[in-house]
C-alpha atoms as a PDB file:
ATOM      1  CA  UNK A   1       3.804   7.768   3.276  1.00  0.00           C
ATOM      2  CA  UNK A   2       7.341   7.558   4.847  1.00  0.00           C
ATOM      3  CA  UNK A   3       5.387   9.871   8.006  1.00  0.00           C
ATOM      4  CA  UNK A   4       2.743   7.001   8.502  1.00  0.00           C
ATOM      5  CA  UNK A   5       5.832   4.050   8.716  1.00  0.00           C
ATOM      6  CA  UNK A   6       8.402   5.651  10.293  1.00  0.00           C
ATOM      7  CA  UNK A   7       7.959   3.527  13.619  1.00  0.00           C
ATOM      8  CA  UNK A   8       8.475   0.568  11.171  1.00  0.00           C
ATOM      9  CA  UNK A   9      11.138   1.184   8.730  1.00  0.00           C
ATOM     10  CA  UNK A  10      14.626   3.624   9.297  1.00  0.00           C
ATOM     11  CA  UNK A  11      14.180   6.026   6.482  1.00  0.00           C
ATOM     12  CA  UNK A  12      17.147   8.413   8.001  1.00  0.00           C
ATOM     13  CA  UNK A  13      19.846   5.257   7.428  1.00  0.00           C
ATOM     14  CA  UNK A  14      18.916   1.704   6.337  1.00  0.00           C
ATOM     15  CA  UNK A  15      16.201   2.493   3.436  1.00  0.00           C
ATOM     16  CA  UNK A  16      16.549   5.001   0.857  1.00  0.00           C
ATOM     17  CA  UNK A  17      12.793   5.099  -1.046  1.00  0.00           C
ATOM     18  CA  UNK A  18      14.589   6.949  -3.955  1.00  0.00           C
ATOM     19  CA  UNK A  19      16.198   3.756  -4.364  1.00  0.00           C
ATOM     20  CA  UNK A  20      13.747   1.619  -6.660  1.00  0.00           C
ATOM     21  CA  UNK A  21      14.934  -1.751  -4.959  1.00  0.00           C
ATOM     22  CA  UNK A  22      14.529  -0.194  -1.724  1.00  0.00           C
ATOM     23  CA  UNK A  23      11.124   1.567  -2.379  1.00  0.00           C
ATOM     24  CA  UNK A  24       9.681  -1.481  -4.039  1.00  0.00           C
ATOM     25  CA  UNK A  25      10.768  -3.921  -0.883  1.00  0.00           C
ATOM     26  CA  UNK A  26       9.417  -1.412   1.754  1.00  0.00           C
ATOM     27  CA  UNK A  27       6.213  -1.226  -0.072  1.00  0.00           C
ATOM     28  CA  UNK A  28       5.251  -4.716  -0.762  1.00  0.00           C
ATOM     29  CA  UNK A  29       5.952  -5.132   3.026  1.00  0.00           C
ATOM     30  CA  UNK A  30       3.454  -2.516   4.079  1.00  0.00           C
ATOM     31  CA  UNK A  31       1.208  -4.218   1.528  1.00  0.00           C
ATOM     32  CA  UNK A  32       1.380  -7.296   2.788  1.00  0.00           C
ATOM     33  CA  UNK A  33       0.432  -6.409   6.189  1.00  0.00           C
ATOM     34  CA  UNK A  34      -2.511  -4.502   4.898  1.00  0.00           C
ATOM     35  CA  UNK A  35      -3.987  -7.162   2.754  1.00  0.00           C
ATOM     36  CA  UNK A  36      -3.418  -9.371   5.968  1.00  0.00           C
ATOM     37  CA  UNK A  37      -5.156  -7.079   8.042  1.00  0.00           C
ATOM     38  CA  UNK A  38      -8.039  -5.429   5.821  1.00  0.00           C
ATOM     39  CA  UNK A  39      -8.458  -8.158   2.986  1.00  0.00           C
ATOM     40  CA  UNK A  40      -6.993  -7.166  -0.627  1.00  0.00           C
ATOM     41  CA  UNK A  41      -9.621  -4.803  -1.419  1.00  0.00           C
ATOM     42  CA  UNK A  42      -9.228  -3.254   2.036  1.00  0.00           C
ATOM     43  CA  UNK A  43      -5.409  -3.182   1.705  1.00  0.00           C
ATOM     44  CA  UNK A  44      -5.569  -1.758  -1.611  1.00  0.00           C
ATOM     45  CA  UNK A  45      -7.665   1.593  -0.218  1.00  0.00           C
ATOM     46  CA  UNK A  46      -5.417   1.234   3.045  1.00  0.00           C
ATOM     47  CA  UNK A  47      -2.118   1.208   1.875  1.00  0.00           C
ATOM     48  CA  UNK A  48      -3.412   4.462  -0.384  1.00  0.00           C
ATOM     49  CA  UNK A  49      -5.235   6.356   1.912  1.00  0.00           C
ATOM     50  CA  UNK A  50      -8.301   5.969  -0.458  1.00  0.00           C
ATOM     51  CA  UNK A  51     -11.632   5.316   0.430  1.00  0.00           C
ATOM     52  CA  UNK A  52     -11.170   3.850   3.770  1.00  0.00           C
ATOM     53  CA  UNK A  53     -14.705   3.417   5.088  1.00  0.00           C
ATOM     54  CA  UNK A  54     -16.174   4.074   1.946  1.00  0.00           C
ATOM     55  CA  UNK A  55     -15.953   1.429  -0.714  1.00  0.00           C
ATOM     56  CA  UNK A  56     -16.990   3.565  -3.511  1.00  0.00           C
ATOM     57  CA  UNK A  57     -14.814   6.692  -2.309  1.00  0.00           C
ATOM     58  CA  UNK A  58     -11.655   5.226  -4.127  1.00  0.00           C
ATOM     59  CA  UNK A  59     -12.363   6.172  -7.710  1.00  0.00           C
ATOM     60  CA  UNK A  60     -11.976   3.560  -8.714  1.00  0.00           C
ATOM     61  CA  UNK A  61      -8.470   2.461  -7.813  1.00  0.00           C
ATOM     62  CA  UNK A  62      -9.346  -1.046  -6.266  1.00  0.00           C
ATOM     63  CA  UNK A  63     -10.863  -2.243  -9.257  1.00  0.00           C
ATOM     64  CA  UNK A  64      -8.113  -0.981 -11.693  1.00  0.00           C
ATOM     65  CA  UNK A  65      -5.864  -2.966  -9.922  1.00  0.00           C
ATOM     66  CA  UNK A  66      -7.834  -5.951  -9.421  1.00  0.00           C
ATOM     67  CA  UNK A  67      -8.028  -5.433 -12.600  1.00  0.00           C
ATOM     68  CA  UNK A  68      -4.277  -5.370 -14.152  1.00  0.00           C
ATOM     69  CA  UNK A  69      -3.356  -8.340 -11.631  1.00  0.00           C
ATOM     70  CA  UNK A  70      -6.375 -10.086 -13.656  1.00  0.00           C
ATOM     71  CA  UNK A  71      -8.086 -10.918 -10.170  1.00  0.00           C
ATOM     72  CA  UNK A  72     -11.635  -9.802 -11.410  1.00  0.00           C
END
């Protein structure tokens, strides 16, 4: 989703996202912001493109993840 942050983050010089640090920094950032502005089920579909409008339109996803972080 490089396209979506590019206003955000310099992907052409200070982050490489084929860099795991890198990748993993830049996307708990966009995360964060999500959850902050959609709630964590809302961020979840955001930051994913999933289901946005639709809470069953995820397949899913949301729960799974809920799920592993043992928040339901």
């Amino acid at each position: 989703m490089a396209k979506t942050w590019k206003d955000k983050f310099d992907f052409a010089g200070d982050v490489n996202l084929f860099n795991r640090a890198s990748n993993l920094a830049v996307g708990a950032k966009i995360e964060a912001e999500l959850i902050q502005q959609f709630g964590v089920e809302g961020g979840l579909r955001h930051y994913n493109g999933m289901g946005v409008g639709c809470d069953s339109c995820d397949a899913g996803y949301t729960s799974k993840i809920l799920n592993l972080a043992g928040r339901r």
